[in-house]
PDB file of N, CA and C in Angstrom:
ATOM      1  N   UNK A   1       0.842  -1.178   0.000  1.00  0.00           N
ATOM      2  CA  UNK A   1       0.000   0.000   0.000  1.00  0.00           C
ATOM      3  C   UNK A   1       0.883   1.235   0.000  1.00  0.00           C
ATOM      4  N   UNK A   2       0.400   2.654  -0.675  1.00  0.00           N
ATOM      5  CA  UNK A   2       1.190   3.473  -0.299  1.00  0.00           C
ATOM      6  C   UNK A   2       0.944   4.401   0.702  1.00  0.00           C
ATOM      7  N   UNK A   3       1.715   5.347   0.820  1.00  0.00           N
ATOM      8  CA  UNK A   3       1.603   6.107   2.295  1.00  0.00           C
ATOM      9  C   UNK A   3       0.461   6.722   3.062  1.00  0.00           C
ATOM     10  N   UNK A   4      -0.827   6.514   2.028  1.00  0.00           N
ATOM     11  CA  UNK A   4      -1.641   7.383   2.615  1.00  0.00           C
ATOM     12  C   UNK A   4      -2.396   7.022   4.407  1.00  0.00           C
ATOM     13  N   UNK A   5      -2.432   8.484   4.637  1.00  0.00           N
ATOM     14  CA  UNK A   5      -2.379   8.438   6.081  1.00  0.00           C
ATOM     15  C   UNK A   5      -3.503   7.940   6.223  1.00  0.00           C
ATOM     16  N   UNK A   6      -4.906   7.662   5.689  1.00  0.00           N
ATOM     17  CA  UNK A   6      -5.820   7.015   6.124  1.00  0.00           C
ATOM     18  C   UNK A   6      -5.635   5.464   5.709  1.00  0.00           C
ATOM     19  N   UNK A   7      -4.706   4.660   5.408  1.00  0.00           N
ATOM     20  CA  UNK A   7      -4.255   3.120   5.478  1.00  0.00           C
ATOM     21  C   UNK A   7      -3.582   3.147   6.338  1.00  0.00           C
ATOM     22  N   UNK A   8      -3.023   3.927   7.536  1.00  0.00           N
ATOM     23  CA  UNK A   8      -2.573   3.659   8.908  1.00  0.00           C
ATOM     24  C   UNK A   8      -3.497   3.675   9.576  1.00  0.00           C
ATOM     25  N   UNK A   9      -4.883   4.208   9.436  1.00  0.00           N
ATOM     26  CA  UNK A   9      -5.578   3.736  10.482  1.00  0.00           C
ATOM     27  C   UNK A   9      -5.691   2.292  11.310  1.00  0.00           C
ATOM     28  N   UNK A  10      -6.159   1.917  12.702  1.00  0.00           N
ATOM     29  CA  UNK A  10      -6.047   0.620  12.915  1.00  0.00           C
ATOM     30  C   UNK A  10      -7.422  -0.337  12.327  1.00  0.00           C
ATOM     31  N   UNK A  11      -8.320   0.656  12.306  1.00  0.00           N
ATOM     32  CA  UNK A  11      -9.349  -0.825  11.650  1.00  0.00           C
ATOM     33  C   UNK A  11      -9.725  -0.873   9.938  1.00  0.00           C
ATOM     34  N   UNK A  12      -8.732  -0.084   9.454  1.00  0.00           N
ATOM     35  CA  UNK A  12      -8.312  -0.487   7.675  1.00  0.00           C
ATOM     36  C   UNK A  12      -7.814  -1.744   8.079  1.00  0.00           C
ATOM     37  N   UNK A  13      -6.141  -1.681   8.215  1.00  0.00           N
ATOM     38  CA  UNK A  13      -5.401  -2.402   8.490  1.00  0.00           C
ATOM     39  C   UNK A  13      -5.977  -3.941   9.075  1.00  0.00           C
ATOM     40  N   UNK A  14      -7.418  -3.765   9.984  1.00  0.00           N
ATOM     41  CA  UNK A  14      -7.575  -5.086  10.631  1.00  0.00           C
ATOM     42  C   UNK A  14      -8.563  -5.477   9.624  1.00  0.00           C
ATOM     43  N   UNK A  15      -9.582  -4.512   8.742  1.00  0.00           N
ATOM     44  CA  UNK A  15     -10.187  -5.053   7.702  1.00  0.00           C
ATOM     45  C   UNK A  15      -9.657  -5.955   6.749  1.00  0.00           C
ATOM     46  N   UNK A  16      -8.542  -5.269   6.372  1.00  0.00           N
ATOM     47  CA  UNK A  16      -7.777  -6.355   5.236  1.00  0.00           C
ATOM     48  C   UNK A  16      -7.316  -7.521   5.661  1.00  0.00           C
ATOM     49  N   UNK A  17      -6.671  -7.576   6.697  1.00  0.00           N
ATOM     50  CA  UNK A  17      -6.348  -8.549   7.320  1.00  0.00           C
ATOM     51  C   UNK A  17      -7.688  -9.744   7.667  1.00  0.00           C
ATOM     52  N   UNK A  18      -8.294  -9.115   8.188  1.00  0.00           N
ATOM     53  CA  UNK A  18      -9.960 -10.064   8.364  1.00  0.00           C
ATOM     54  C   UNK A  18     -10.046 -10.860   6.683  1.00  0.00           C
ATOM     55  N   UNK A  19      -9.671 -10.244   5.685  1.00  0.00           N
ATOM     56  CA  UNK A  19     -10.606 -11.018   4.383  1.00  0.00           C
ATOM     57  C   UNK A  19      -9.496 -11.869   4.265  1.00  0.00           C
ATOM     58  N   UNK A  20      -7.901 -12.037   4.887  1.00  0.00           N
ATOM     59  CA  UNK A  20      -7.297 -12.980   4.695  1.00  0.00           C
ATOM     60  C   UNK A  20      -5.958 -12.395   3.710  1.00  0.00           C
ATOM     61  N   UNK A  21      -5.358 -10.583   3.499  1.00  0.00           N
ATOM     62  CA  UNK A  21      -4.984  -9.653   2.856  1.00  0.00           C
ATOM     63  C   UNK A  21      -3.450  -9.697   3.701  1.00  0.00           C
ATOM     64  N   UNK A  22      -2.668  -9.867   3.352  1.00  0.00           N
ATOM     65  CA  UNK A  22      -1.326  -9.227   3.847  1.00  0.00           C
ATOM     66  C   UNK A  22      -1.163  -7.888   3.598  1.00  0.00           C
ATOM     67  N   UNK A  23      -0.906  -6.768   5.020  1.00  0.00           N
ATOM     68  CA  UNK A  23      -0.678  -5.630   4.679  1.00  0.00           C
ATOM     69  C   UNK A  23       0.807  -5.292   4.773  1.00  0.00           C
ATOM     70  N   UNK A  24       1.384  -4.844   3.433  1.00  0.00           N
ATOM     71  CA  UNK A  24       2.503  -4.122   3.057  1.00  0.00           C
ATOM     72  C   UNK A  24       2.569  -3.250   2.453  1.00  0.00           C
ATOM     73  N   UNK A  25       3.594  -2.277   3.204  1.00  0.00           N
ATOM     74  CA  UNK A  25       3.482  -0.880   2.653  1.00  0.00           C
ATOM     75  C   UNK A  25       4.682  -0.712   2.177  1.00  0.00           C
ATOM     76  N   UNK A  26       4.733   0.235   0.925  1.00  0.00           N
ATOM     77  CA  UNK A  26       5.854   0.694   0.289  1.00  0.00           C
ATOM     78  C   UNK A  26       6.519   1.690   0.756  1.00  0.00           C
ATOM     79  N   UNK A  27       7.957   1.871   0.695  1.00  0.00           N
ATOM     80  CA  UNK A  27       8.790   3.275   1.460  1.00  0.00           C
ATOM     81  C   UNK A  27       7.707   4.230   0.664  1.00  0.00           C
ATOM     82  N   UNK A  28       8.320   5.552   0.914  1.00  0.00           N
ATOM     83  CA  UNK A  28       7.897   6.805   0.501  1.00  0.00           C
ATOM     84  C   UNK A  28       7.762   6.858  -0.818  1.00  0.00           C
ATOM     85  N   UNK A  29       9.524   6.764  -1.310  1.00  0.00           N
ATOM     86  CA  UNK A  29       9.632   7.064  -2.959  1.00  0.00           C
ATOM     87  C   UNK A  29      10.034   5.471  -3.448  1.00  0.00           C
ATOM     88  N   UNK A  30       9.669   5.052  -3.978  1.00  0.00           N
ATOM     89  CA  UNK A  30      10.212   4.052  -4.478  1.00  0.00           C
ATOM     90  C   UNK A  30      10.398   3.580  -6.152  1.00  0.00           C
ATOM     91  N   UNK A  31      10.940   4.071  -6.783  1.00  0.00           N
ATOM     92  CA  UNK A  31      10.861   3.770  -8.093  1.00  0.00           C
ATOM     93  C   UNK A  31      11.485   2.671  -8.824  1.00  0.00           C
ATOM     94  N   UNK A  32      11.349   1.814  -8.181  1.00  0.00           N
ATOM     95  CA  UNK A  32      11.646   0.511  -8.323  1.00  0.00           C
ATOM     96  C   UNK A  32      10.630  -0.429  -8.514  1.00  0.00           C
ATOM     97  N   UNK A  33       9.355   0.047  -7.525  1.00  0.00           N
ATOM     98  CA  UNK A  33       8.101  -0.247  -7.667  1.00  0.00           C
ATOM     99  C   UNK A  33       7.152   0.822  -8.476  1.00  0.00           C
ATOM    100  N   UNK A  34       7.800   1.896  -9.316  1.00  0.00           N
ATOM    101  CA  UNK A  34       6.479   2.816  -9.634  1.00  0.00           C
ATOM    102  C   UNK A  34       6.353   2.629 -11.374  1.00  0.00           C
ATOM    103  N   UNK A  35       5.523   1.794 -11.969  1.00  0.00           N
ATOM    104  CA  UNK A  35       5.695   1.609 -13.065  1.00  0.00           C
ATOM    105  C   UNK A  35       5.493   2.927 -13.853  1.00  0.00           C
ATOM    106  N   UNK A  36       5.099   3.747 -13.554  1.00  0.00           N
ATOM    107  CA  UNK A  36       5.281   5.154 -14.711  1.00  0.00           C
ATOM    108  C   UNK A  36       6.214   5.296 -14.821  1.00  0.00           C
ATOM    109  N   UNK A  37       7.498   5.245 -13.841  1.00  0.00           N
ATOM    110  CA  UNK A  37       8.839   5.813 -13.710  1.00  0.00           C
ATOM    111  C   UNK A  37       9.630   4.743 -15.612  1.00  0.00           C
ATOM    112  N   UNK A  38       9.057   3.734 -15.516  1.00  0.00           N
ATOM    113  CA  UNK A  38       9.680   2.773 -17.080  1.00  0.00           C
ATOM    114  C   UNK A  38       8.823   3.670 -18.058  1.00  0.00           C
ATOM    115  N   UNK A  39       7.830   4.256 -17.738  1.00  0.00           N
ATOM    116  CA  UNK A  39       7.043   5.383 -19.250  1.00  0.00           C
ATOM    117  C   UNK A  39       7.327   6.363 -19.471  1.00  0.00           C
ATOM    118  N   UNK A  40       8.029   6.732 -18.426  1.00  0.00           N
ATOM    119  CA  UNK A  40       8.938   8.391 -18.274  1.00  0.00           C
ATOM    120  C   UNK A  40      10.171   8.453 -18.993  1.00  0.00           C
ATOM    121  N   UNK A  41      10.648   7.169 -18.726  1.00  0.00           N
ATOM    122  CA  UNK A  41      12.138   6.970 -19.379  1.00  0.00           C
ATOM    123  C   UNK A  41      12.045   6.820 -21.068  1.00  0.00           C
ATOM    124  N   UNK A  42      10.819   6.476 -20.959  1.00  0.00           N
ATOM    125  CA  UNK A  42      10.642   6.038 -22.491  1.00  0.00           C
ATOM    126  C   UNK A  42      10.039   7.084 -23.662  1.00  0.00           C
ATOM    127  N   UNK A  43       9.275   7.850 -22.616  1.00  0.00           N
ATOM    128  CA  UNK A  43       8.667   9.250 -23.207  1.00  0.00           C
ATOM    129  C   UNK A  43       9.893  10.379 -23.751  1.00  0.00           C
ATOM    130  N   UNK A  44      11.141  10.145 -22.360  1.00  0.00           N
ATOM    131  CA  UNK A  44      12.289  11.007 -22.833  1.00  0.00           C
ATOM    132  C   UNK A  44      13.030  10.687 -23.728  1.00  0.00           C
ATOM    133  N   UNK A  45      13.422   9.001 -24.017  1.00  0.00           N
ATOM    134  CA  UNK A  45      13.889   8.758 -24.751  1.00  0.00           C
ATOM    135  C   UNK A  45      13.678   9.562 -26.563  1.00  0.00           C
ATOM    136  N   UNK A  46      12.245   9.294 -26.570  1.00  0.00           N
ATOM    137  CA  UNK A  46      11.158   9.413 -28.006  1.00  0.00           C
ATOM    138  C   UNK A  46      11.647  10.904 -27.881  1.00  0.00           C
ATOM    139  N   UNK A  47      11.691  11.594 -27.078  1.00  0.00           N
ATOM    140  CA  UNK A  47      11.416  13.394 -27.186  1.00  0.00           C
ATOM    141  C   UNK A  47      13.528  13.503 -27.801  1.00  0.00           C
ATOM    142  N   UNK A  48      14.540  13.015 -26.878  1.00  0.00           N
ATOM    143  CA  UNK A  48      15.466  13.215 -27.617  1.00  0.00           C
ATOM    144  C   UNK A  48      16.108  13.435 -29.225  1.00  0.00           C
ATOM    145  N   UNK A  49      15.283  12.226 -29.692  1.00  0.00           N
ATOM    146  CA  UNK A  49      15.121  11.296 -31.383  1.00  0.00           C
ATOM    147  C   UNK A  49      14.858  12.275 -31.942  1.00  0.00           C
ATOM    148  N   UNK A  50      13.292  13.149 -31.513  1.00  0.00           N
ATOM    149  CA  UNK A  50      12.437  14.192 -32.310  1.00  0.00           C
ATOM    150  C   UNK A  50      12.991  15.365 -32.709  1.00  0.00           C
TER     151      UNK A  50
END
């Protein structure tokens, strides 16, 4: 999940968990996990070429 402050609440967190949900949250920035960050690279690429 990402940072938003209402998925720290405690009975989100126990909801998901109730349907049987592992809760994991992602650091802050992570662009390792942010798939736009591979469409960005690719958008700049195309704009160099042009």
């Amino acid at each position: 999940m990402d940072n938003l402050p209402i998925h720290y609440v405690v009975p989100a967190k126990s909801l998901i968990e109730y349907i049987g949900a592992k809760v994991k949250f992602l650091p802050p920035y992570s662009p390792d996990l942010s798939p736009i960050e591979l469409s960005w690279s690719k958008l700049k690429e195309i704009q160099i070429w042009c």
